[in-house]
C-alpha atoms as a PDB file:
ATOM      1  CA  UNK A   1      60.301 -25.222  -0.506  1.00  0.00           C
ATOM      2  CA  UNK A   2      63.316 -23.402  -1.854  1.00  0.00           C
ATOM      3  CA  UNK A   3      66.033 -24.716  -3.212  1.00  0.00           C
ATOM      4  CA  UNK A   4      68.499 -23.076  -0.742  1.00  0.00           C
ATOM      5  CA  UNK A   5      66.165 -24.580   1.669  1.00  0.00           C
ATOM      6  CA  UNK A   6      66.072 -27.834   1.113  1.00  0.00           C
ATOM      7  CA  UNK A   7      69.716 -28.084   0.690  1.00  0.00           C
ATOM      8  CA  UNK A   8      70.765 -26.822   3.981  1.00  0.00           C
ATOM      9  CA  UNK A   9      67.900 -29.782   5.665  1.00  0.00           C
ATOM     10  CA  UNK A  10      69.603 -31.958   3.408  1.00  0.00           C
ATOM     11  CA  UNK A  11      73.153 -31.010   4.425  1.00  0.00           C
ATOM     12  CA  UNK A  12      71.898 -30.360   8.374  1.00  0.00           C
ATOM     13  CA  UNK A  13      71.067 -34.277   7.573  1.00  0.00           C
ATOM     14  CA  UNK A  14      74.296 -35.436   5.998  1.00  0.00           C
ATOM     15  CA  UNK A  15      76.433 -33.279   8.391  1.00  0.00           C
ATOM     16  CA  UNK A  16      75.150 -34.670  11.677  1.00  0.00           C
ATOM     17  CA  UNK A  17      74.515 -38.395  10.193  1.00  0.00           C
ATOM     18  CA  UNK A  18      77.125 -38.928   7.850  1.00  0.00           C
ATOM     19  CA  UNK A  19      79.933 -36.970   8.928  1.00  0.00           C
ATOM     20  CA  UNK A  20      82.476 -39.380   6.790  1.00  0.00           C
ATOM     21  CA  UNK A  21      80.795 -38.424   3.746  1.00  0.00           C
ATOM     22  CA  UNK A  22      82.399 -35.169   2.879  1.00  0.00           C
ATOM     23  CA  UNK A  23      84.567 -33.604   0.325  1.00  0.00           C
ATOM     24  CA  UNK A  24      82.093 -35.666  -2.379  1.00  0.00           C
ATOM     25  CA  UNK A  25      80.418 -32.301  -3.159  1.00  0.00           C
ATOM     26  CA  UNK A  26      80.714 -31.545  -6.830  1.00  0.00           C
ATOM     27  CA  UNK A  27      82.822 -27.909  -8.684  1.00  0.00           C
ATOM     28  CA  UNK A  28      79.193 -26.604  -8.431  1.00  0.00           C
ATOM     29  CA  UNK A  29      78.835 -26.981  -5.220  1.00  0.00           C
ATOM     30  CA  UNK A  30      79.900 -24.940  -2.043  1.00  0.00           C
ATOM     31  CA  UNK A  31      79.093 -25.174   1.089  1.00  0.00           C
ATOM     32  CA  UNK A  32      79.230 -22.631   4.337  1.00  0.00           C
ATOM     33  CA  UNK A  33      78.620 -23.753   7.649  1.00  0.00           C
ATOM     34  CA  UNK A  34      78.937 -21.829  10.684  1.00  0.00           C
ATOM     35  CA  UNK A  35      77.978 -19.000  13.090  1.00  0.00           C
ATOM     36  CA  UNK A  36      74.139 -18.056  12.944  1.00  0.00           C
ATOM     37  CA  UNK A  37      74.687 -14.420  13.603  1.00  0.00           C
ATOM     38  CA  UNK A  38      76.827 -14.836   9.940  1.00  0.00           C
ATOM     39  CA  UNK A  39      74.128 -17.301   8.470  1.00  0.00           C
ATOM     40  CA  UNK A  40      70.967 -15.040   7.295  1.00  0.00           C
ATOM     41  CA  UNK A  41      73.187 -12.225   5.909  1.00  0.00           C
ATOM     42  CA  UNK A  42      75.093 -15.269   3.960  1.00  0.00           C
ATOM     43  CA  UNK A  43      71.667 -16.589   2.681  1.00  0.00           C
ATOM     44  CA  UNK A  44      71.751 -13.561   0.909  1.00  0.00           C
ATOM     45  CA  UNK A  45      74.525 -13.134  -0.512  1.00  0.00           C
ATOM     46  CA  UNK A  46      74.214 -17.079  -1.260  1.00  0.00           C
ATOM     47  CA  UNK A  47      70.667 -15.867  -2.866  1.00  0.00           C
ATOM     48  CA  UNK A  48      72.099 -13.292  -5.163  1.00  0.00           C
ATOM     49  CA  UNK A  49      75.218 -15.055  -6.187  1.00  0.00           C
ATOM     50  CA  UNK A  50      73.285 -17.931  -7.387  1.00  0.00           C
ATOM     51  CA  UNK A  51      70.996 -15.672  -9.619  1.00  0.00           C
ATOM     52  CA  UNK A  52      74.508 -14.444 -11.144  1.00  0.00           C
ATOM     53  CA  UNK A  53      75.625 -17.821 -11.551  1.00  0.00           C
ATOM     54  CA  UNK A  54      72.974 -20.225 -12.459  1.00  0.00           C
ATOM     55  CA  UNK A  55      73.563 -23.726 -12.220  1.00  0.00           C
ATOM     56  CA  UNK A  56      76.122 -23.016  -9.124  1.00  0.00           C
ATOM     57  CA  UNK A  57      74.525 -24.211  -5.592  1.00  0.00           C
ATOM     58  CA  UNK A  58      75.768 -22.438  -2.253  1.00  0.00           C
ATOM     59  CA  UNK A  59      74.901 -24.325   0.549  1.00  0.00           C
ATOM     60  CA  UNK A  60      74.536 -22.280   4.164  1.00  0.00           C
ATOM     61  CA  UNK A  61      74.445 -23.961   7.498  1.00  0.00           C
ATOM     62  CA  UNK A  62      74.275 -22.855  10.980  1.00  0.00           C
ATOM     63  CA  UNK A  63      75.453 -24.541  14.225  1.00  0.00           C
ATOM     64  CA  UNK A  64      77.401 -21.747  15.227  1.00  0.00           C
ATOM     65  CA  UNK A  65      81.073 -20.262  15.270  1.00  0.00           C
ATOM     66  CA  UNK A  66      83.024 -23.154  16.507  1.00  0.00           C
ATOM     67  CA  UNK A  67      81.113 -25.748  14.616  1.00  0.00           C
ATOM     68  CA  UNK A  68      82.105 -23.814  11.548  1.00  0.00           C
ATOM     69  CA  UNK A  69      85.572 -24.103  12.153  1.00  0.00           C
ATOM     70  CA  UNK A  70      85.483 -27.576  12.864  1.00  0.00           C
ATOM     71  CA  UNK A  71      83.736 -28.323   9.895  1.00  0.00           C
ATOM     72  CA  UNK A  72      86.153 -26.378   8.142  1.00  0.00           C
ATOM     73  CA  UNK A  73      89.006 -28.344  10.010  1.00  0.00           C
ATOM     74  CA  UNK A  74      87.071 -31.732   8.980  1.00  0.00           C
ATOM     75  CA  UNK A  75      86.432 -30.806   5.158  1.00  0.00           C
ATOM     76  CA  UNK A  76      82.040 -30.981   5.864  1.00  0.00           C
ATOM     77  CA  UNK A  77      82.211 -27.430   4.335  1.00  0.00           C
ATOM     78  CA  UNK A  78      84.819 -25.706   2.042  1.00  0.00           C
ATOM     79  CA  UNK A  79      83.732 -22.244   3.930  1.00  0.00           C
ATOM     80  CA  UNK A  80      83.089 -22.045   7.573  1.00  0.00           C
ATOM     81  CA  UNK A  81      82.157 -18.579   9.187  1.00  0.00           C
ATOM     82  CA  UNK A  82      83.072 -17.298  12.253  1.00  0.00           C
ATOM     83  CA  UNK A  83      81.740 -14.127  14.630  1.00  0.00           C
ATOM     84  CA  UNK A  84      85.021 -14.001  16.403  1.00  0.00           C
ATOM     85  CA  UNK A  85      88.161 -14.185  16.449  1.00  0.00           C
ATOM     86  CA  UNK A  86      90.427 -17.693  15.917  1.00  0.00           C
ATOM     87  CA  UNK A  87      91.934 -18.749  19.062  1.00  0.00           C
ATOM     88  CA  UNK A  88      94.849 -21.220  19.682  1.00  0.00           C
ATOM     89  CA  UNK A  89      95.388 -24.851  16.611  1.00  0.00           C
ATOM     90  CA  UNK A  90      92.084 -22.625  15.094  1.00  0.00           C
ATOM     91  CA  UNK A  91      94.746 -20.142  13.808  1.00  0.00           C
ATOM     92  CA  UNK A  92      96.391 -22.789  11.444  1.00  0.00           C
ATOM     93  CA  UNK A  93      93.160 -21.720   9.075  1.00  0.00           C
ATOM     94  CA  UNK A  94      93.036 -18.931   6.590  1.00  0.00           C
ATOM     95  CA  UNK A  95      90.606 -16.203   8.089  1.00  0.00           C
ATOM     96  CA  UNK A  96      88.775 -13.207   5.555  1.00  0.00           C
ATOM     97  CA  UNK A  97      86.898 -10.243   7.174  1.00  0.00           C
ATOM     98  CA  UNK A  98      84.026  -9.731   5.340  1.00  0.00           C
ATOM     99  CA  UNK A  99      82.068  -7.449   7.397  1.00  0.00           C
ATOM    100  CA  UNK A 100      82.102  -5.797  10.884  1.00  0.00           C
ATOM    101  CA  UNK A 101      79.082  -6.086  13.395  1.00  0.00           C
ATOM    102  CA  UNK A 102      77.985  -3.909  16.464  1.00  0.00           C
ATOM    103  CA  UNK A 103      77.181  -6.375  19.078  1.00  0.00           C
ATOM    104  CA  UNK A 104      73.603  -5.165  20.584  1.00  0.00           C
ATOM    105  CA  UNK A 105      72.394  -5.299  24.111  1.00  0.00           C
ATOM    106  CA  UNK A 106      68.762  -5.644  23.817  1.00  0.00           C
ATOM    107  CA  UNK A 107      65.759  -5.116  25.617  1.00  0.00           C
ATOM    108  CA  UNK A 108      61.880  -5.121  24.942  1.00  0.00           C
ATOM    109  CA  UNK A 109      61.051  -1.904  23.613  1.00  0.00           C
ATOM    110  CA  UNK A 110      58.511  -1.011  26.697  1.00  0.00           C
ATOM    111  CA  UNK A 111      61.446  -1.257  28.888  1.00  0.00           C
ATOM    112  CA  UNK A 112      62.018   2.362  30.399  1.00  0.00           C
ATOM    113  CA  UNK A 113      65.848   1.731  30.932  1.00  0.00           C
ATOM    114  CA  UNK A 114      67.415   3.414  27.514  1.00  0.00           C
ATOM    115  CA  UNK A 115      70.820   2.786  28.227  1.00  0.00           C
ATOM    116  CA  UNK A 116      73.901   1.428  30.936  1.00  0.00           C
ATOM    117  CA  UNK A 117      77.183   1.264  31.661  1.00  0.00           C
ATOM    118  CA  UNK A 118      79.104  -1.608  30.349  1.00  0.00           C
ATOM    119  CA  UNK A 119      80.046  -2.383  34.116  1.00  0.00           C
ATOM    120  CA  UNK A 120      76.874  -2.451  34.567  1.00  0.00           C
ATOM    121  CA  UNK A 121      75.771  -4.770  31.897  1.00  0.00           C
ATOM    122  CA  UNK A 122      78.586  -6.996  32.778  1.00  0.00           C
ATOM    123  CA  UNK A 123      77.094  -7.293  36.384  1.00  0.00           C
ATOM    124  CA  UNK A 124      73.375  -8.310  34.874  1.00  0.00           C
ATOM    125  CA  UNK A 125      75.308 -10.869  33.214  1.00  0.00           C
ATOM    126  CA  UNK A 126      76.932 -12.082  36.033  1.00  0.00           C
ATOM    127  CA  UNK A 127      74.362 -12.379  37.878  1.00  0.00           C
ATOM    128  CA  UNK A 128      75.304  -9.676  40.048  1.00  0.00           C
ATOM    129  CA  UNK A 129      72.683  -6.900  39.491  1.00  0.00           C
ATOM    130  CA  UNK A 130      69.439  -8.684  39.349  1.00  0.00           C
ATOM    131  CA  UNK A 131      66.873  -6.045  39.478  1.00  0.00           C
ATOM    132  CA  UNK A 132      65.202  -3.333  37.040  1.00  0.00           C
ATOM    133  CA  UNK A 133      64.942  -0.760  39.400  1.00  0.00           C
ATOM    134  CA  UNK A 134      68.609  -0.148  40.633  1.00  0.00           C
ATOM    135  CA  UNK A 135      68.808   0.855  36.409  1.00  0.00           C
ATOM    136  CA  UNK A 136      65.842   3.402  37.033  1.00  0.00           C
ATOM    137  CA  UNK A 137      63.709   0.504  35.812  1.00  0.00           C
ATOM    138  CA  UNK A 138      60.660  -1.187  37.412  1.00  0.00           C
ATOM    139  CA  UNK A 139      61.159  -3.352  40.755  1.00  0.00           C
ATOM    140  CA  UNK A 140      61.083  -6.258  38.939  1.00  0.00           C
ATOM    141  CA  UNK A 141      63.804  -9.067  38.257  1.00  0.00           C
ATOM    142  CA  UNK A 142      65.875  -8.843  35.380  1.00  0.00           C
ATOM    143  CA  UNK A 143      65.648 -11.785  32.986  1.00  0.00           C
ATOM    144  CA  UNK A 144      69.101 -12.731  31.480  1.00  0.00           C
ATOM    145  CA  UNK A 145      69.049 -14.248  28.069  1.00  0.00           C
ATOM    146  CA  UNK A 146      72.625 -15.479  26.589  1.00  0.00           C
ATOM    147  CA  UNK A 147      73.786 -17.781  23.492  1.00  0.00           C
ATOM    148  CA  UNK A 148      75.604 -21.120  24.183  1.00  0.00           C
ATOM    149  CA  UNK A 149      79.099 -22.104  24.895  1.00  0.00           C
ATOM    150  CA  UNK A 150      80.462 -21.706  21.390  1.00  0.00           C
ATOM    151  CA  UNK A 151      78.540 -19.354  19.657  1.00  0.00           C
ATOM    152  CA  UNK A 152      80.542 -16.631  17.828  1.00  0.00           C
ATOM    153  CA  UNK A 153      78.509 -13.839  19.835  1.00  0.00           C
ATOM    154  CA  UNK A 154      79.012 -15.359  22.996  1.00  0.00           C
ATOM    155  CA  UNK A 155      82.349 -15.339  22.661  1.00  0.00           C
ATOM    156  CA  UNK A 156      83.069 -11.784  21.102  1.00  0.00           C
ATOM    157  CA  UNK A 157      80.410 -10.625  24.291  1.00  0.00           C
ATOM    158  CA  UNK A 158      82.218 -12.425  26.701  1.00  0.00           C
ATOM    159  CA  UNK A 159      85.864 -11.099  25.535  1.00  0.00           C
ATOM    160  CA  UNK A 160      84.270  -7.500  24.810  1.00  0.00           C
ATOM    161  CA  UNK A 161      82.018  -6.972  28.413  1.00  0.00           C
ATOM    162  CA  UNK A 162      82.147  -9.930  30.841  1.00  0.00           C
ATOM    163  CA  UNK A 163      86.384 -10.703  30.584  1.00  0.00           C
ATOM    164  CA  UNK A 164      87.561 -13.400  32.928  1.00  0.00           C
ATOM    165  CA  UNK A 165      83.883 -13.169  34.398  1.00  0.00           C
ATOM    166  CA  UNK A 166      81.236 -16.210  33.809  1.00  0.00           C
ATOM    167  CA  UNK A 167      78.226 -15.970  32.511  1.00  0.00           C
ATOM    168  CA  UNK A 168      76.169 -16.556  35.585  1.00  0.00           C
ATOM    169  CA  UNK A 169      74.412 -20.350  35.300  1.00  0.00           C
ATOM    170  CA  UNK A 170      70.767 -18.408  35.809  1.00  0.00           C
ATOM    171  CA  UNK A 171      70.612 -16.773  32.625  1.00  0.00           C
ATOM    172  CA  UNK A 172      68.320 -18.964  29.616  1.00  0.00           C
ATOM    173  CA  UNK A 173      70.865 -20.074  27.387  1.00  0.00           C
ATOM    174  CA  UNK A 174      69.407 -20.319  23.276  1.00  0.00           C
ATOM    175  CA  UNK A 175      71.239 -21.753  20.460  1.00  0.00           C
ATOM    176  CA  UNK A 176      70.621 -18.493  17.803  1.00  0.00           C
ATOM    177  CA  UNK A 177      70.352 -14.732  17.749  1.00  0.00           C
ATOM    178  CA  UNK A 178      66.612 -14.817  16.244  1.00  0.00           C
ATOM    179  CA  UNK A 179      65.910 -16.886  19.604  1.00  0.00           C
ATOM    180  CA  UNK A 180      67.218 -14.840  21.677  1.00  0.00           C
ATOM    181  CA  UNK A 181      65.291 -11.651  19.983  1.00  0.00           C
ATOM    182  CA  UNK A 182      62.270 -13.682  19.989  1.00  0.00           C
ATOM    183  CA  UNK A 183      62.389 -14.368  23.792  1.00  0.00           C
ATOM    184  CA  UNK A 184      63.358 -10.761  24.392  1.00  0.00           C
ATOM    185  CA  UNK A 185      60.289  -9.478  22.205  1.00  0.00           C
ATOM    186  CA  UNK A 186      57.770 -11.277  24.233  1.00  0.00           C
ATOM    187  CA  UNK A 187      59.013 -10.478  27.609  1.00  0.00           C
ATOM    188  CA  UNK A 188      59.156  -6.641  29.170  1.00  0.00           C
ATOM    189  CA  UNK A 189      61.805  -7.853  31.365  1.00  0.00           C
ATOM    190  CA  UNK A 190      64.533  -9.804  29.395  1.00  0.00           C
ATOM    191  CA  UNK A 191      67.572  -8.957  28.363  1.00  0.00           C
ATOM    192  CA  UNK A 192      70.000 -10.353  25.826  1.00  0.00           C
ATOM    193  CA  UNK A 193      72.620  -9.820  23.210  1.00  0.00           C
ATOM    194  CA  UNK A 194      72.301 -10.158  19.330  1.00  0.00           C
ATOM    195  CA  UNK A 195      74.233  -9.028  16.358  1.00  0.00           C
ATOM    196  CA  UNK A 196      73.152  -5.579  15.346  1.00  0.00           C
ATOM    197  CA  UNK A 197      72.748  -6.145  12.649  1.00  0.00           C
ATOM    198  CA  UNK A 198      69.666  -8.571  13.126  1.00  0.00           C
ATOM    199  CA  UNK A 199      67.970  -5.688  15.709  1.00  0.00           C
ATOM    200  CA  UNK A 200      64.679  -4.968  14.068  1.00  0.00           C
ATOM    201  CA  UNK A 201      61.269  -3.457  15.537  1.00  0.00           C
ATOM    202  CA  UNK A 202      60.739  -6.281  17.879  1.00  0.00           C
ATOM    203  CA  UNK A 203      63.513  -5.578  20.420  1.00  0.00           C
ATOM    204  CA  UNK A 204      65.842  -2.242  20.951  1.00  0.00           C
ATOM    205  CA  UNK A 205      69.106  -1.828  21.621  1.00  0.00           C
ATOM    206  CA  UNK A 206      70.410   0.140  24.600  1.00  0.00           C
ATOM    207  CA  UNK A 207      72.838   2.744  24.978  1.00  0.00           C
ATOM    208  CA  UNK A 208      76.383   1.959  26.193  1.00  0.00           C
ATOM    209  CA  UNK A 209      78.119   4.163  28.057  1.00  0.00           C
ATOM    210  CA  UNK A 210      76.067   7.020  26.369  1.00  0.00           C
ATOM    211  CA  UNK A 211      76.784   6.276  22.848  1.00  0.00           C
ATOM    212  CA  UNK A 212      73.704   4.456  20.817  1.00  0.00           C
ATOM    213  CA  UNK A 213      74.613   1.272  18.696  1.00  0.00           C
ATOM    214  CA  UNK A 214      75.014   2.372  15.368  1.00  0.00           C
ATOM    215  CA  UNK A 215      76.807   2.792  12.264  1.00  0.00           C
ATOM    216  CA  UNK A 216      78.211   6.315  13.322  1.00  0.00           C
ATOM    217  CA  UNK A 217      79.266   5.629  16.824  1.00  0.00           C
ATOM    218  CA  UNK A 218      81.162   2.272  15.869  1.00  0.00           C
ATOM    219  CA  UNK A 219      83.174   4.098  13.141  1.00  0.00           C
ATOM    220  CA  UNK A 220      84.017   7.243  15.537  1.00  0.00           C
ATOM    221  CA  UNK A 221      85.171   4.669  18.464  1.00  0.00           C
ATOM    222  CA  UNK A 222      82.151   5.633  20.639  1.00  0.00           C
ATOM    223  CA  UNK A 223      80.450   2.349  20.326  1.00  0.00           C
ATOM    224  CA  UNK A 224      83.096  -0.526  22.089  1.00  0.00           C
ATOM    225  CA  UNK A 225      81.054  -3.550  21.313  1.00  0.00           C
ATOM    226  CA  UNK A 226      82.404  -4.644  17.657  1.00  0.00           C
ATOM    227  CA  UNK A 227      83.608  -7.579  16.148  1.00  0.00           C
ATOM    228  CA  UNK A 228      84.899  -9.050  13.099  1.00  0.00           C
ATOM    229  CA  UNK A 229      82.469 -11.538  10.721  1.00  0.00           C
ATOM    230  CA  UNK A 230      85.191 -13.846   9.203  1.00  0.00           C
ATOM    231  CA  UNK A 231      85.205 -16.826   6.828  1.00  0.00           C
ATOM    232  CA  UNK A 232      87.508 -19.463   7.448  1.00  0.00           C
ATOM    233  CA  UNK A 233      89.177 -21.423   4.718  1.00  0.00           C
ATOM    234  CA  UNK A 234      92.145 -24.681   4.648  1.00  0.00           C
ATOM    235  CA  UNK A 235      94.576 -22.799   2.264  1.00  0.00           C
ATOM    236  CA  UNK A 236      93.972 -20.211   0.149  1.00  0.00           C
ATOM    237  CA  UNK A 237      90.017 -20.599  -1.297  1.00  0.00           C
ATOM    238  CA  UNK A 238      90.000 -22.102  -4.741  1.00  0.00           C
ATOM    239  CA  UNK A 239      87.614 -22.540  -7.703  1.00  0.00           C
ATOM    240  CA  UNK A 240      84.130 -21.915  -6.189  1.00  0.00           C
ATOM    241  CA  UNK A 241      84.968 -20.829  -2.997  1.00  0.00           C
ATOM    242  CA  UNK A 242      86.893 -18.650  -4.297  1.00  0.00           C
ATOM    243  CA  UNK A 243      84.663 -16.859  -6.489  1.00  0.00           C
ATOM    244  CA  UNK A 244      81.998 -17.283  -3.348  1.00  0.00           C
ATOM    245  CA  UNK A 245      84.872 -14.904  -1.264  1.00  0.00           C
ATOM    246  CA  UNK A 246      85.719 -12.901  -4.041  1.00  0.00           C
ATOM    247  CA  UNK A 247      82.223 -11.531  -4.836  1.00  0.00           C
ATOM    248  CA  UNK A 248      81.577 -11.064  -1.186  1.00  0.00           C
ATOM    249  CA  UNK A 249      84.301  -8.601  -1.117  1.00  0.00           C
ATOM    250  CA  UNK A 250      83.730  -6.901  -4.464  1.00  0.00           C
ATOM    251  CA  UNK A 251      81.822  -3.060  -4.631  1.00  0.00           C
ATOM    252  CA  UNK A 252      78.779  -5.188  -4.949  1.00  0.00           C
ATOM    253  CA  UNK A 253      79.179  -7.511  -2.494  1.00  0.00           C
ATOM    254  CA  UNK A 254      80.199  -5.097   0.010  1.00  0.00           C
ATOM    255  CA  UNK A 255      77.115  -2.988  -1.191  1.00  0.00           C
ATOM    256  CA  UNK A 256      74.688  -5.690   0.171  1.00  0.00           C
ATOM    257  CA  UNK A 257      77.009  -5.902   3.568  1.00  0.00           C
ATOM    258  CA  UNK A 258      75.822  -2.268   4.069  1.00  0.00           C
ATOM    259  CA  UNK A 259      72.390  -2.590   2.871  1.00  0.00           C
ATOM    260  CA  UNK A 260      71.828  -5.671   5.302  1.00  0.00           C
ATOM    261  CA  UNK A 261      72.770  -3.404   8.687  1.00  0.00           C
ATOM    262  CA  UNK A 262      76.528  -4.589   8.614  1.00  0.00           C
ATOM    263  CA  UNK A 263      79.699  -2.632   8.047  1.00  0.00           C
ATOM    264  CA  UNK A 264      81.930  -3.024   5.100  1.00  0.00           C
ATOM    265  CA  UNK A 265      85.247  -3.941   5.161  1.00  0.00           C
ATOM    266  CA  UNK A 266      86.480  -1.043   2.826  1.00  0.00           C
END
């Protein structure tokens, strides 16, 4: 087992059990907790900033967006990470873009239908348009896969497609974007929503309103579905965190934001 491993079971542990025992972690010690669409591309940078830095632990937890604010609010992490934007008493926190992200509306990738209209897409997830075939698809039911009330990429998909409109209470709801690729890579029918960056051979993404998901189309405008990937800070980050931020957002840093499938920043 890995020593970035075993210390995010042993802070999944202390977080969930012991939620009075915070702020005891020591100057070597950070910890991020947060949105799961953030959390593998933070394992690596978490990964590579320890080899720079031996000695220094960084600590990365899930439990998605929300969770990483409030355990930002609470002091259970110095970092949390968020895949949207703050809303409301969230704003009274100190917020750092670090990347960009497509958001990706999946499929399997024996599914005919290449592409839709986001009015379209919003009416699958309303429950609305419930069949393959009115998509030039196969006359088969549309399965709707969505993340739960609170996850980052919920959020930015329901402020980006859905607006004012509910997710309808059909769809399977799963707590993380590798879930939600998993279900949609083992079913011909299923449909979901993932960070783009986390789209891989399993699953592929559809066309929106004619323009592909990628890097090109999201930096010319044609590509709607974007969103910010934020850390989230009580002041200013200091000492650890700081350096944690800092090298995030340096050349290199920002180097390994590209290489992952995100966009940089600069």
């Amino acid at each position: 087992m890995t020593r970035l491993r075993l210390a995010r079971i042993l802070l999944a542990i202390g977080v969930a059990f012991f939620p009075a025992c915070r702020g005891d972690q020591s100057q070597t010690d950070l910890t991020l907790a947060g949105s799961t669409s953030i959390q593998p591309f933070a394992d690596k940078w978490a990964e590579v900033f320890m080899e720079k830095h031996p000695g220094l632990g960084v600590n990365v937890q899930g439990g998605g967006s929300s969770a990483g604010i409030q355990a930002c609010k609470s002091g259970a992490c110095q970092v949390g990470m968020s895949s949207r934007e703050l809303k409301g008493d969230e704003k009274d926190l100190v917020e750092i873009v670090v990347a960009r992200d497509g958001l990706a509306v999946i499929v399997h990738p024996s599914n005919p239908v290449r592409g839709a209209k986001l009015a379209e897409v919003k009416q699958i997830f309303s429950g609305d348009l419930r069949r393959w075939n009115y998509l030039g698809g196969p006359d088969r039911p549309i399965t709707v896969v969505t993340r739960e009330e609170g996850s980052g990429t919920r959020g930015a998909f329901q402020e980006l497609v859905m607006g004012k409109t509910r997710i309808f209470r059909g769809a399977i709801t799963e707590d993380s974007n590798g879930t939600v690729r998993e279900i949609i890579a083992q079913d011909p029918y299923a449909v979901g929503f993932i960070s783009l960056g986390l789209v891989n051979e399993q699953v592929r993404s559809l066309d929106l309103d004619g323009a592909a998901a990628n890097e090109e189309n999201i930096l010319n405008g044609r590509y709607k579905l974007v969103r910010p990937f934020l850390f989230v800070s009580m002041g200013e980050p200091a000492g650890l965190a700081k350096e944690f931020v800092d090298f995030v957002l340096s050349a290199e840093g920002q180097a390994l934001v590209k290489k992952e499938g995100l966009l940089p920043i600069k």
